[in-house]
PDB file of N, CA and C in Angstrom:
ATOM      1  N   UNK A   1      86.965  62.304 -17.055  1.00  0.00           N
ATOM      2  CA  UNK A   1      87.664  61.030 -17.131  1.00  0.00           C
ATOM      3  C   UNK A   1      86.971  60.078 -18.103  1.00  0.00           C
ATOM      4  N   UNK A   2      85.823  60.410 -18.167  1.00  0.00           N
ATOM      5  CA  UNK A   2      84.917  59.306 -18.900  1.00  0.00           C
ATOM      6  C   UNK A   2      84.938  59.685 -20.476  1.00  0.00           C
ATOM      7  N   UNK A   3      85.309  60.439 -20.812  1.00  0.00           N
ATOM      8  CA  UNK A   3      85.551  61.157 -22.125  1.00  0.00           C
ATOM      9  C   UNK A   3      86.853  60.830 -22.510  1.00  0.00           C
ATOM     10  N   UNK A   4      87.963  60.731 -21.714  1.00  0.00           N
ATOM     11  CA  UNK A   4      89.511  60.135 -22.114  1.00  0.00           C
ATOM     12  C   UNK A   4      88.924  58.791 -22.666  1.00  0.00           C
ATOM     13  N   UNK A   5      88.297  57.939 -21.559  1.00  0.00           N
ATOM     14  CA  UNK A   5      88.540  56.885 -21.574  1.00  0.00           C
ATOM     15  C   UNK A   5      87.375  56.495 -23.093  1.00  0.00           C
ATOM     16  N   UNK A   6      86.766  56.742 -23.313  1.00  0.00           N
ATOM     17  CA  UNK A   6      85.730  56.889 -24.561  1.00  0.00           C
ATOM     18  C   UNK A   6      87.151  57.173 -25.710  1.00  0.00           C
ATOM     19  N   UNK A   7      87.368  58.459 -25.653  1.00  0.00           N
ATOM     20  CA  UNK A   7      88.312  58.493 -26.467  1.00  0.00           C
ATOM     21  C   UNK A   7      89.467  57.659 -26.988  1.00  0.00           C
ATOM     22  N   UNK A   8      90.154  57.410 -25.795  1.00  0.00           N
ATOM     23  CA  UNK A   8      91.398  56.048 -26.062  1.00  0.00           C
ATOM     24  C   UNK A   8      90.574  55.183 -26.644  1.00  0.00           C
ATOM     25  N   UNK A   9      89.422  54.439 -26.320  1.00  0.00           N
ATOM     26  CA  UNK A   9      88.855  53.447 -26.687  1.00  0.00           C
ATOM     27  C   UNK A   9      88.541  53.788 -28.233  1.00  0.00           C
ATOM     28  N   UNK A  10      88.098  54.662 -28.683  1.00  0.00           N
ATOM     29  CA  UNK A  10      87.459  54.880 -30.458  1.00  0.00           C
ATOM     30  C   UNK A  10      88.902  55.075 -30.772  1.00  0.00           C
ATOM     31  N   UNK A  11      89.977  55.337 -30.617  1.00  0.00           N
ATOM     32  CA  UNK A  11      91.271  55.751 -31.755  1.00  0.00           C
ATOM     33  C   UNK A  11      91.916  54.495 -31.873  1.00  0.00           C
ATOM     34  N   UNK A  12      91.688  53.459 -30.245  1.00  0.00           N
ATOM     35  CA  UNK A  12      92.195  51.819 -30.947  1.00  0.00           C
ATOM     36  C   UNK A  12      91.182  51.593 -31.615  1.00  0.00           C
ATOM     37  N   UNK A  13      89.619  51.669 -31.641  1.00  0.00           N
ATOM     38  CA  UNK A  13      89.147  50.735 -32.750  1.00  0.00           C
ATOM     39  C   UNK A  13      88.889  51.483 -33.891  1.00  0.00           C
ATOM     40  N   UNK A  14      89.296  52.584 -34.120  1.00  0.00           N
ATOM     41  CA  UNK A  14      89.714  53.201 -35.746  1.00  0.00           C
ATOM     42  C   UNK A  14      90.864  52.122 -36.223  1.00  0.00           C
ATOM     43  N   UNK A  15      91.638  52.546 -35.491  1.00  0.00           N
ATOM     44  CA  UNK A  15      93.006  51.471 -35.874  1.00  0.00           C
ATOM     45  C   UNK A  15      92.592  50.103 -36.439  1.00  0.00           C
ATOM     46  N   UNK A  16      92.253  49.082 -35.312  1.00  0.00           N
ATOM     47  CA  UNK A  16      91.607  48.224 -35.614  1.00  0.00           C
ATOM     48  C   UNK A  16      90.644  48.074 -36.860  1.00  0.00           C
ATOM     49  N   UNK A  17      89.667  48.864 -36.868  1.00  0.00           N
ATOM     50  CA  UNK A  17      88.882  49.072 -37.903  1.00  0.00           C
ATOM     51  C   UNK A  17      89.791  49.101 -39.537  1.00  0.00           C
ATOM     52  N   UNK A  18      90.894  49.560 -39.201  1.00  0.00           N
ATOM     53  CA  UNK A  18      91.438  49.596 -40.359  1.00  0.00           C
ATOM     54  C   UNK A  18      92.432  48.511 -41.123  1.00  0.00           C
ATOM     55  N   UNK A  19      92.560  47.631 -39.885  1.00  0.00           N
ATOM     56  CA  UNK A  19      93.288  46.217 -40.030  1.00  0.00           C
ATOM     57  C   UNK A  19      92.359  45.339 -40.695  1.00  0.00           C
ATOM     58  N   UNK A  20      91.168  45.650 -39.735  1.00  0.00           N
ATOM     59  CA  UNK A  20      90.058  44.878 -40.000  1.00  0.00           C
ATOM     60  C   UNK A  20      89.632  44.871 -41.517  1.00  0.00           C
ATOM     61  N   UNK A  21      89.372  46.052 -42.161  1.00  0.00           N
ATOM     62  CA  UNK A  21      88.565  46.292 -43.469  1.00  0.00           C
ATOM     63  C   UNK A  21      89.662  46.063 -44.284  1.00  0.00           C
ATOM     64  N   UNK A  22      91.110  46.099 -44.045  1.00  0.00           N
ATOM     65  CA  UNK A  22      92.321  45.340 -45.092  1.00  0.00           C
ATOM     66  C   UNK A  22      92.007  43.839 -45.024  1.00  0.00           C
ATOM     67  N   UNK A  23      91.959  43.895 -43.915  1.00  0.00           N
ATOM     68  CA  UNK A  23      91.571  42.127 -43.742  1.00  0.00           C
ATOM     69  C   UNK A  23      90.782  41.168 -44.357  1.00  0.00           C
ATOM     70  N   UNK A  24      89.244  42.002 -43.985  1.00  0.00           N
ATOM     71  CA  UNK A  24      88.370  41.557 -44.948  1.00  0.00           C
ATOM     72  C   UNK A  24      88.043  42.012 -46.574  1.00  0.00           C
ATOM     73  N   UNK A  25      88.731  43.053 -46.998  1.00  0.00           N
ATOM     74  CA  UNK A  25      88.412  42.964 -48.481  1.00  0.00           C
ATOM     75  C   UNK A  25      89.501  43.778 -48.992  1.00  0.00           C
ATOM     76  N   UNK A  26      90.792  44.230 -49.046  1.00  0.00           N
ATOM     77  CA  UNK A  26      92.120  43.859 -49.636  1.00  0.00           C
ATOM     78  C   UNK A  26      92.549  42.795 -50.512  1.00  0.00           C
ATOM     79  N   UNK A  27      91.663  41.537 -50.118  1.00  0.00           N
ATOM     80  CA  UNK A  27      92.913  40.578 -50.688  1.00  0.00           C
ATOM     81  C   UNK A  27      91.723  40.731 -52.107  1.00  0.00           C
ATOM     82  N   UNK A  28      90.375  41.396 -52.478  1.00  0.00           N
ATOM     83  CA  UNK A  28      90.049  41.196 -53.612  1.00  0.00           C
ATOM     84  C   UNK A  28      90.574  42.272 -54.806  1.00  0.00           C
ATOM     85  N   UNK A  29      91.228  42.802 -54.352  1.00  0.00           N
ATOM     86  CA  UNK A  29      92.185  43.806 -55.162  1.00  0.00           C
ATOM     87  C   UNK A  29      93.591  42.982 -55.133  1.00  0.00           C
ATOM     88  N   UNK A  30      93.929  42.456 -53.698  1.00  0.00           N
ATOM     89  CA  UNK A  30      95.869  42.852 -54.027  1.00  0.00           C
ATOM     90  C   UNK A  30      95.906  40.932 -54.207  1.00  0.00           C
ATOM     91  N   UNK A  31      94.817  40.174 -53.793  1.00  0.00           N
ATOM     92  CA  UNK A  31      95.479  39.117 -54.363  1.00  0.00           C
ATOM     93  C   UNK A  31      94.153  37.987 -54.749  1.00  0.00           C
ATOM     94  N   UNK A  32      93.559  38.454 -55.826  1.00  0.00           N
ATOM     95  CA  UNK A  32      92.300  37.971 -56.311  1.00  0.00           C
ATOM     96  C   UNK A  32      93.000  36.938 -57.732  1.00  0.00           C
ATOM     97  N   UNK A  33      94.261  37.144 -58.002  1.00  0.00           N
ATOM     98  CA  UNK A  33      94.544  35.678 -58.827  1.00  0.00           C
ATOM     99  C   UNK A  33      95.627  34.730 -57.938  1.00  0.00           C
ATOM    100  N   UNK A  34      95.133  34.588 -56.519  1.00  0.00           N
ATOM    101  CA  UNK A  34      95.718  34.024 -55.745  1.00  0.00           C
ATOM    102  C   UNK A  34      94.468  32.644 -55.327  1.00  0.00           C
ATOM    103  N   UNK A  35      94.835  31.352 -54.921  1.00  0.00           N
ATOM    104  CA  UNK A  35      93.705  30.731 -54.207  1.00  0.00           C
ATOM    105  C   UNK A  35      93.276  31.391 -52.962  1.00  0.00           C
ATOM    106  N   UNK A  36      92.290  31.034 -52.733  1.00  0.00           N
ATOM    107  CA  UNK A  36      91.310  31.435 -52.119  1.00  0.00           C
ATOM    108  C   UNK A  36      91.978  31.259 -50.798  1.00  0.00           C
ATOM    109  N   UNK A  37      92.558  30.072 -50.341  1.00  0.00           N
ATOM    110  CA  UNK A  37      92.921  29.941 -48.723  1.00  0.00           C
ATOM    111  C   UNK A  37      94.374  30.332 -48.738  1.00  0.00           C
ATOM    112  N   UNK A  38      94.912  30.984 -49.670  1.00  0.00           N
ATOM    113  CA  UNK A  38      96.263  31.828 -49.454  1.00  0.00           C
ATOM    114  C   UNK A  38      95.515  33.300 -49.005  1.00  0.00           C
ATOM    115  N   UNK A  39      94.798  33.523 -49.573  1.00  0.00           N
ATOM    116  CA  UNK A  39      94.158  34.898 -49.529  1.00  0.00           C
ATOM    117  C   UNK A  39      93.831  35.153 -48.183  1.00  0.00           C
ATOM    118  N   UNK A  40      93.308  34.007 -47.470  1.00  0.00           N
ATOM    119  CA  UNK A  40      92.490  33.518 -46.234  1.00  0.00           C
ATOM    120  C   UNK A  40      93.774  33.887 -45.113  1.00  0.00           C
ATOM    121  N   UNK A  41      94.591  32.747 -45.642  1.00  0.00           N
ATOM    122  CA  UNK A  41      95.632  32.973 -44.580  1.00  0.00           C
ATOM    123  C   UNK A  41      96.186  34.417 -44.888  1.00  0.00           C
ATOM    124  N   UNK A  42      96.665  34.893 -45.819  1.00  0.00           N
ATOM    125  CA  UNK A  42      97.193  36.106 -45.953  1.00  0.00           C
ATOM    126  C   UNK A  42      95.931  37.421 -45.162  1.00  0.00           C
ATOM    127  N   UNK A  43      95.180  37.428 -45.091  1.00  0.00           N
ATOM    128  CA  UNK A  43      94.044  38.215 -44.375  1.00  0.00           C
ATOM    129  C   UNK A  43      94.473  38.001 -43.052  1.00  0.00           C
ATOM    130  N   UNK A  44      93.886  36.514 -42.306  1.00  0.00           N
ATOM    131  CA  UNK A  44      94.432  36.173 -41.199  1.00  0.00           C
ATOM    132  C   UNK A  44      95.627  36.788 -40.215  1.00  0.00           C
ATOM    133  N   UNK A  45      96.451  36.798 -40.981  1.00  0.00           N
ATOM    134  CA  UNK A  45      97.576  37.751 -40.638  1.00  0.00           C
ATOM    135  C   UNK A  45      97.539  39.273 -40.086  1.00  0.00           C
ATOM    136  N   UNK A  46      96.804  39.861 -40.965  1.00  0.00           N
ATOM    137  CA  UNK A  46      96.074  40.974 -41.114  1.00  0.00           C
ATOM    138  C   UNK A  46      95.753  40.964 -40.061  1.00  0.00           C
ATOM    139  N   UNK A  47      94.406  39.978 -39.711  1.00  0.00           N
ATOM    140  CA  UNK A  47      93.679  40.817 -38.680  1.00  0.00           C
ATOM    141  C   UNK A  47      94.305  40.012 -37.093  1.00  0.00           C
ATOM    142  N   UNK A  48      95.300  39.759 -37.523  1.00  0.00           N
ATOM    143  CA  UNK A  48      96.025  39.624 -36.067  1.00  0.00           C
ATOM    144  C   UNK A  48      95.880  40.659 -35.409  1.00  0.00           C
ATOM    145  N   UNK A  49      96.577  42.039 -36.169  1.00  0.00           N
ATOM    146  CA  UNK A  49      96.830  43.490 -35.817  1.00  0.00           C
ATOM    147  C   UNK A  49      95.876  43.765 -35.348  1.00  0.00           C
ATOM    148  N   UNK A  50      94.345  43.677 -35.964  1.00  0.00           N
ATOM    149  CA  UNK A  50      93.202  44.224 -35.473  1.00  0.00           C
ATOM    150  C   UNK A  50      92.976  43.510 -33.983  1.00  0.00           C
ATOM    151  N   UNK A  51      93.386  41.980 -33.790  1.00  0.00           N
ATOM    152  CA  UNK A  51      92.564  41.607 -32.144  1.00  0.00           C
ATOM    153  C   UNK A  51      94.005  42.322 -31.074  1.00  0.00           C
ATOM    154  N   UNK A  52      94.781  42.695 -31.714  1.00  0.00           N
ATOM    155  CA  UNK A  52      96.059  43.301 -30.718  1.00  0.00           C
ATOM    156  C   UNK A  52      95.451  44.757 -30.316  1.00  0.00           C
ATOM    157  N   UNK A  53      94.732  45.149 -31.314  1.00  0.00           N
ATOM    158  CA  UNK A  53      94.031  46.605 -31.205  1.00  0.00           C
ATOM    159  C   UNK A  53      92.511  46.571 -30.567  1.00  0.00           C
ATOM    160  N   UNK A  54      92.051  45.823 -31.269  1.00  0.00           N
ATOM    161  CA  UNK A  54      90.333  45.661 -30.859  1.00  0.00           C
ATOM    162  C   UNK A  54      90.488  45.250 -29.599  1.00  0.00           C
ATOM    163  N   UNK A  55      90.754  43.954 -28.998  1.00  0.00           N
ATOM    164  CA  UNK A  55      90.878  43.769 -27.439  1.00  0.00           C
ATOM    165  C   UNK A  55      91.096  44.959 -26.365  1.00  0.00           C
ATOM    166  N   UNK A  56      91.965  45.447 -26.610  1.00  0.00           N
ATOM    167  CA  UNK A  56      92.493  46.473 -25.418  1.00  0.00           C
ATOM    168  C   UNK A  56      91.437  47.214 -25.445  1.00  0.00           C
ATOM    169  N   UNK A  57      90.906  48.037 -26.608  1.00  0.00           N
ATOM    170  CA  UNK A  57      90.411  48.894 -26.978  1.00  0.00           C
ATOM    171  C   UNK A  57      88.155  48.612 -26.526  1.00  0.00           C
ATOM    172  N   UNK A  58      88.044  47.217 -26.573  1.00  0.00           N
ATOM    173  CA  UNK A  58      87.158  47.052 -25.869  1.00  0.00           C
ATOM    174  C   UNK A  58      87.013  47.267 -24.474  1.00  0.00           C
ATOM    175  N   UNK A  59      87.811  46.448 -23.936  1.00  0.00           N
ATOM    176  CA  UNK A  59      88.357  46.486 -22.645  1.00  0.00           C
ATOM    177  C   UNK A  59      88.464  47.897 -21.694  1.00  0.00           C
ATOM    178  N   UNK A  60      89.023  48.335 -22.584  1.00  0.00           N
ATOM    179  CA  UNK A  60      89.391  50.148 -21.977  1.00  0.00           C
ATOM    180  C   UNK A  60      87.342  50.646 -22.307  1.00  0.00           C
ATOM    181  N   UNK A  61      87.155  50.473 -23.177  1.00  0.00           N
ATOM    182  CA  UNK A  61      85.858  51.049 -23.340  1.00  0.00           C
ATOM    183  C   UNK A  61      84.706  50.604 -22.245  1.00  0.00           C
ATOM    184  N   UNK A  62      85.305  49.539 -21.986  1.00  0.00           N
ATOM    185  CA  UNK A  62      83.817  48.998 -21.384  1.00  0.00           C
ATOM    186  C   UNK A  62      83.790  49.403 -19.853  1.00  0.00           C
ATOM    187  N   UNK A  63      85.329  50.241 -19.928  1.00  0.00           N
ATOM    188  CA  UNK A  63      85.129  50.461 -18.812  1.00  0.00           C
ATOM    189  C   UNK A  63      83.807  52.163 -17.937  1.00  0.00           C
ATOM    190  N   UNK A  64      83.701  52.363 -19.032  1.00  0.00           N
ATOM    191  CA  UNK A  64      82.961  53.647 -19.244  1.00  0.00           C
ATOM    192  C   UNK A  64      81.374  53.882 -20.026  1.00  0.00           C
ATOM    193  N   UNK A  65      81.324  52.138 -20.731  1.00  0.00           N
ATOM    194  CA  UNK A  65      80.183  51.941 -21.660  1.00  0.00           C
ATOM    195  C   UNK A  65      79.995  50.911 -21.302  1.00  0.00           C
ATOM    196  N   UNK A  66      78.365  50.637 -21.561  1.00  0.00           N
ATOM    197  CA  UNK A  66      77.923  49.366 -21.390  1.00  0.00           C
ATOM    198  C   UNK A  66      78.237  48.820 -22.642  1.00  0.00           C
ATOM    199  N   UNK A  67      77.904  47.358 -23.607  1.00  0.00           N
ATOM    200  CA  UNK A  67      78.444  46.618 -24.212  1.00  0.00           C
ATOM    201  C   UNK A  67      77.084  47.012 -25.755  1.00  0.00           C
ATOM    202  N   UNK A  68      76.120  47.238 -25.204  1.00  0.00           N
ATOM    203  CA  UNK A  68      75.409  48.168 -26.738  1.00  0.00           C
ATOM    204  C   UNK A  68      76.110  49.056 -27.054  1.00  0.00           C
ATOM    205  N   UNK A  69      76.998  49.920 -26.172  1.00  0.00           N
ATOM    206  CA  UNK A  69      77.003  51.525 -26.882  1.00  0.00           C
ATOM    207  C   UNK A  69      78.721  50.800 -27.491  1.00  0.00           C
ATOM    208  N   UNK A  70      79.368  49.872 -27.094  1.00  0.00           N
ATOM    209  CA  UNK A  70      80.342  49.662 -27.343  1.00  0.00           C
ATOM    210  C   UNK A  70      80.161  49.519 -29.042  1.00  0.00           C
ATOM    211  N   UNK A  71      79.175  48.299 -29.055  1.00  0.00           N
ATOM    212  CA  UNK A  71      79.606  48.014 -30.482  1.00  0.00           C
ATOM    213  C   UNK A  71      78.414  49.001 -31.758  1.00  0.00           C
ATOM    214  N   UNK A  72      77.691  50.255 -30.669  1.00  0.00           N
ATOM    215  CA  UNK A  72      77.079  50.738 -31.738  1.00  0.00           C
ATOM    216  C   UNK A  72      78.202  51.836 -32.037  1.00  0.00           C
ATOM    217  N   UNK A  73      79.291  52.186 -31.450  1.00  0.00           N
ATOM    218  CA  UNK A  73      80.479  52.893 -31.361  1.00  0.00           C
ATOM    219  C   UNK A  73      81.194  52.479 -32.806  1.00  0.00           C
ATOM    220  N   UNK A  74      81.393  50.969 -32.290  1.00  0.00           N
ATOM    221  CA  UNK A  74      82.506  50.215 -33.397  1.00  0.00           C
ATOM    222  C   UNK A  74      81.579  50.032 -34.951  1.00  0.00           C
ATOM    223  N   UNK A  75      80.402  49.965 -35.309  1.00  0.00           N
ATOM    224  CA  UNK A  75      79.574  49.969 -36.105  1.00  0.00           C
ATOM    225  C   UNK A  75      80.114  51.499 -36.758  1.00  0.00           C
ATOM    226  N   UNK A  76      79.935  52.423 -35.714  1.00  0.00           N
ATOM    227  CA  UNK A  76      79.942  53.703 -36.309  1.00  0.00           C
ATOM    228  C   UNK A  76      81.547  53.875 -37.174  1.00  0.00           C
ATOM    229  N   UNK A  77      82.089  53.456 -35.916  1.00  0.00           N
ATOM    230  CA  UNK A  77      83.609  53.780 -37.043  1.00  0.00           C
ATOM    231  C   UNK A  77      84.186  52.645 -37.853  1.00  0.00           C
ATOM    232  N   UNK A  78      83.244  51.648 -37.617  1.00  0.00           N
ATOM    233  CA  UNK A  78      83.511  50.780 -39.152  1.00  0.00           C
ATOM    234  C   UNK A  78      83.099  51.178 -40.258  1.00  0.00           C
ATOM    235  N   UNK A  79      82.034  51.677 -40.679  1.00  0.00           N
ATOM    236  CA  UNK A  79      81.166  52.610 -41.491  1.00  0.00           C
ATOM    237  C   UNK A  79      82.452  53.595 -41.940  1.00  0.00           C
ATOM    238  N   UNK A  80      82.971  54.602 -40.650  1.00  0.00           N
ATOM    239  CA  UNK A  80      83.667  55.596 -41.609  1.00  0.00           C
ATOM    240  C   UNK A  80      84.800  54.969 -41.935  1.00  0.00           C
ATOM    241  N   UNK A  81      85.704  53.759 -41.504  1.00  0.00           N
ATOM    242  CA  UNK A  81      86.714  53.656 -42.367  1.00  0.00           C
ATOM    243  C   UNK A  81      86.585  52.932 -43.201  1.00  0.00           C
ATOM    244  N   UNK A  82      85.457  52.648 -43.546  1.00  0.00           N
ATOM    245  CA  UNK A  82      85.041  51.641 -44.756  1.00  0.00           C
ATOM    246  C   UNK A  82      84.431  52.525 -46.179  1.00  0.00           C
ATOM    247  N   UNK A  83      84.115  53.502 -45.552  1.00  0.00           N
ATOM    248  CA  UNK A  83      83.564  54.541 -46.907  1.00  0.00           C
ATOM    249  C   UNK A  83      85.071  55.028 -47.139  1.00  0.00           C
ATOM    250  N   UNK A  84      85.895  55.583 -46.815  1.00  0.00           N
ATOM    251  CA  UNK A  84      87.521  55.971 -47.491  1.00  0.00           C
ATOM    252  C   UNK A  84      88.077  55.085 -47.891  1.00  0.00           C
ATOM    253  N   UNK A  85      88.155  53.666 -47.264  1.00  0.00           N
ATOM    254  CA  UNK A  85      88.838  52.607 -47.983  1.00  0.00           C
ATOM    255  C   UNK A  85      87.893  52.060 -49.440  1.00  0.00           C
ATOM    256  N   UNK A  86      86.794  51.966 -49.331  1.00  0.00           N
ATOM    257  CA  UNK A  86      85.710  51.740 -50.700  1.00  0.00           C
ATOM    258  C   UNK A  86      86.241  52.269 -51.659  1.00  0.00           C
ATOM    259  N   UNK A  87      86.283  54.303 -51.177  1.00  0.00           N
ATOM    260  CA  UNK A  87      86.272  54.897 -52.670  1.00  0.00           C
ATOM    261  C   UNK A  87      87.946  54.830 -52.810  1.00  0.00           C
ATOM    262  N   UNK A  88      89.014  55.252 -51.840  1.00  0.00           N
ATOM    263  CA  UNK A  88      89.729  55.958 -52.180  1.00  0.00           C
ATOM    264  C   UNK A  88      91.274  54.074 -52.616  1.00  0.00           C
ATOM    265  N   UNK A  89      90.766  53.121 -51.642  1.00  0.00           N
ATOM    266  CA  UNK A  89      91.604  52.265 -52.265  1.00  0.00           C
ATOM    267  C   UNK A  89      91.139  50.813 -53.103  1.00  0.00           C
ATOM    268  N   UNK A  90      89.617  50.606 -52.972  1.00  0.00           N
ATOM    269  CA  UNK A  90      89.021  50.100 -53.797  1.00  0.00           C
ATOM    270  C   UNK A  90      88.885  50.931 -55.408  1.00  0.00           C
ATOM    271  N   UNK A  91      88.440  52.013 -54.776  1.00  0.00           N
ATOM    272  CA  UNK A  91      87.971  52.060 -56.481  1.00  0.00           C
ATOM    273  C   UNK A  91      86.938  53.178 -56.474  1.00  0.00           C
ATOM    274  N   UNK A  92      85.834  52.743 -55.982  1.00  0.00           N
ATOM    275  CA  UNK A  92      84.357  52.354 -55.573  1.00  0.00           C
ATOM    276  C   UNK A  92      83.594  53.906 -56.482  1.00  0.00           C
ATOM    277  N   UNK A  93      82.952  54.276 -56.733  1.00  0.00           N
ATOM    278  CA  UNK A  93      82.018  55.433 -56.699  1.00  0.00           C
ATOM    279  C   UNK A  93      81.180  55.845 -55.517  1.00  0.00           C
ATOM    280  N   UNK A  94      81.170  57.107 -54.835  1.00  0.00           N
ATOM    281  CA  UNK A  94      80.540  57.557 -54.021  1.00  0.00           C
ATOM    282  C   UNK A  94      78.956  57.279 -54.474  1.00  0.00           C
ATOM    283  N   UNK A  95      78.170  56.551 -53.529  1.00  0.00           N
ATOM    284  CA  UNK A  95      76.679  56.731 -53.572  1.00  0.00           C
ATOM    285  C   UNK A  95      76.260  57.495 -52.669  1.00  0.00           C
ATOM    286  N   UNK A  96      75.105  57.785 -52.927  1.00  0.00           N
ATOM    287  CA  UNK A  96      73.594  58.639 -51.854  1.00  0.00           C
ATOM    288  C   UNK A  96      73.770  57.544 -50.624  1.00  0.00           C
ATOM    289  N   UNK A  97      73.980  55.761 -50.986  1.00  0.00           N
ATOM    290  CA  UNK A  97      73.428  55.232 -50.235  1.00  0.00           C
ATOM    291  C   UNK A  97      74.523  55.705 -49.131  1.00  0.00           C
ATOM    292  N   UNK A  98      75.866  55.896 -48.951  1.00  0.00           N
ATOM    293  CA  UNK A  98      76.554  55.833 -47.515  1.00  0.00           C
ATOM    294  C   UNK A  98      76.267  56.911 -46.702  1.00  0.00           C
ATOM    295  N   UNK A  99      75.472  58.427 -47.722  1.00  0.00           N
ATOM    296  CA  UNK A  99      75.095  59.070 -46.638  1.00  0.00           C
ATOM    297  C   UNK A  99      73.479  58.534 -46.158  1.00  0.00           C
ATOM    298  N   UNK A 100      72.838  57.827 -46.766  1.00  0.00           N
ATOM    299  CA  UNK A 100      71.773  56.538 -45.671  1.00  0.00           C
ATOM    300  C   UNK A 100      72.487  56.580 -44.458  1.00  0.00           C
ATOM    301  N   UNK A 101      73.363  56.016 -45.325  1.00  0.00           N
ATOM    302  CA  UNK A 101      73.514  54.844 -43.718  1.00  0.00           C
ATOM    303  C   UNK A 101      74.344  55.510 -42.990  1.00  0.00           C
ATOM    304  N   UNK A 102      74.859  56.427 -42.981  1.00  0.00           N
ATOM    305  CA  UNK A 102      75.530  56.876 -41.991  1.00  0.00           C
ATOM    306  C   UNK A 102      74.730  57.642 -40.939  1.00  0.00           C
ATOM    307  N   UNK A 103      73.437  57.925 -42.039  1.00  0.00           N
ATOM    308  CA  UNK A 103      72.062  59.102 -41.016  1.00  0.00           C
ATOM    309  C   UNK A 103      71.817  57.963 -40.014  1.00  0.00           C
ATOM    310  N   UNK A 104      71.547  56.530 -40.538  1.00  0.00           N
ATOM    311  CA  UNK A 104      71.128  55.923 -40.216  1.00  0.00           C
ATOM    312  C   UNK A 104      71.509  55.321 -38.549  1.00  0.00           C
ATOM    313  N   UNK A 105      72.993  55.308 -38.891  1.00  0.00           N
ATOM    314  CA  UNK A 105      73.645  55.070 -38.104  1.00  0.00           C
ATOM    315  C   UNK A 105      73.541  56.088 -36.676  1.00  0.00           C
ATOM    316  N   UNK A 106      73.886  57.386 -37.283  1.00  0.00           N
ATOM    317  CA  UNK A 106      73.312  58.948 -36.434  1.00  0.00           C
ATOM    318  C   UNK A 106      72.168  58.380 -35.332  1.00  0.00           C
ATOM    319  N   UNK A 107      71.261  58.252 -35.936  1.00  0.00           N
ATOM    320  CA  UNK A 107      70.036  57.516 -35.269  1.00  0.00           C
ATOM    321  C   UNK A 107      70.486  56.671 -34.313  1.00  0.00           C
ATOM    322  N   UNK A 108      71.118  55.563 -34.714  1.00  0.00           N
ATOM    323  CA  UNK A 108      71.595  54.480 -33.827  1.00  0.00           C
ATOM    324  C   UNK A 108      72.604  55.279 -32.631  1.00  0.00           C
ATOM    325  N   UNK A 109      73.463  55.745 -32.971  1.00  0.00           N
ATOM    326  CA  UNK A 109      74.083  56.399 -31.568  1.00  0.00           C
ATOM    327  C   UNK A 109      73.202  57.212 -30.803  1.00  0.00           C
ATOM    328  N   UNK A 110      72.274  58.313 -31.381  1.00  0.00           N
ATOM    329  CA  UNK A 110      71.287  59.068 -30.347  1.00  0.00           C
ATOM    330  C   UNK A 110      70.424  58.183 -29.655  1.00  0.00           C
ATOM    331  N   UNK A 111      69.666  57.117 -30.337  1.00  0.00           N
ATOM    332  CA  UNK A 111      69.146  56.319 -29.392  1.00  0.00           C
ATOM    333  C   UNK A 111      69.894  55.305 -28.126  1.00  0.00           C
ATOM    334  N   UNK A 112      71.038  55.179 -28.464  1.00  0.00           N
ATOM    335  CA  UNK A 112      71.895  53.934 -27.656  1.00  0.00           C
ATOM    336  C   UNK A 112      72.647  55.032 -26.902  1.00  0.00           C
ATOM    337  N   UNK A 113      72.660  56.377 -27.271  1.00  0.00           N
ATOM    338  CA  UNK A 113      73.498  57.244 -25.920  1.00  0.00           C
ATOM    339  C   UNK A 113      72.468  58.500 -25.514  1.00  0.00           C
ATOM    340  N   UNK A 114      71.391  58.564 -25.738  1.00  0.00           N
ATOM    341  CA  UNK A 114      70.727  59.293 -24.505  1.00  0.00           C
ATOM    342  C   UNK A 114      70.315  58.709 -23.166  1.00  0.00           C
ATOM    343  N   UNK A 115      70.313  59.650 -22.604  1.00  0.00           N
ATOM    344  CA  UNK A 115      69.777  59.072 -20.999  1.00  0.00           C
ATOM    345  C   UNK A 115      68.782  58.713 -20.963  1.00  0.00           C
TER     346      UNK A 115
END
């Protein structure tokens, strides 16, 4: 049961995660000759989707995790939908550094989920 509920919880905050990272850096591609607080509000919007997703998706989690492993969870899958959105709708060039930080990260979940 504790593995559903883990589960439901990481596929809303993938989701989320992905509202989220449109949210925060989309508008410097799709509307960077726009002012700045159109951009703002136009984001805003955005991450409406993400607290419709992120909420539940805490909520359901916490029911199975304490509130470290929650957000070393959401860390983790912010990381991966932020390296596909970088290269594949930014632009970006793959570095050495995201496999850092993703070891890095590795680290951070083995320590925050062993017994």
């Amino acid at each position: 049961m504790k593995s559903a509920i883990v589960l439901k919880s990481a596929l809303l905050l993938i989701c989320s995660n992905t509202f989220m990272t449109f949210a925060w850096y989309a508008h410097l591609r799709n509307w960077n000759d726009r002012k700045w607080y159109i951009a703002a509000i136009l984001s805003w919007g955005i991450a409406f989707f993400e607290y419709l997703l992120q909420v539940p998706a805490n909520r359901i989690g916490y029911t199975a995790m304490n509130l470290p492993q929650l957000k070393i969870m959401q860390e983790v899958i912010t990381l991966s939908v932020f390296v596909p959105f970088a290269l594949f709708y930014m632009g970006q060039p793959l570095r050495l550094n995201y496999l850092w930080s993703g070891m890095c990260l590795v680290g951070a979940v083995y320590f925050m989920f062993r017994s």
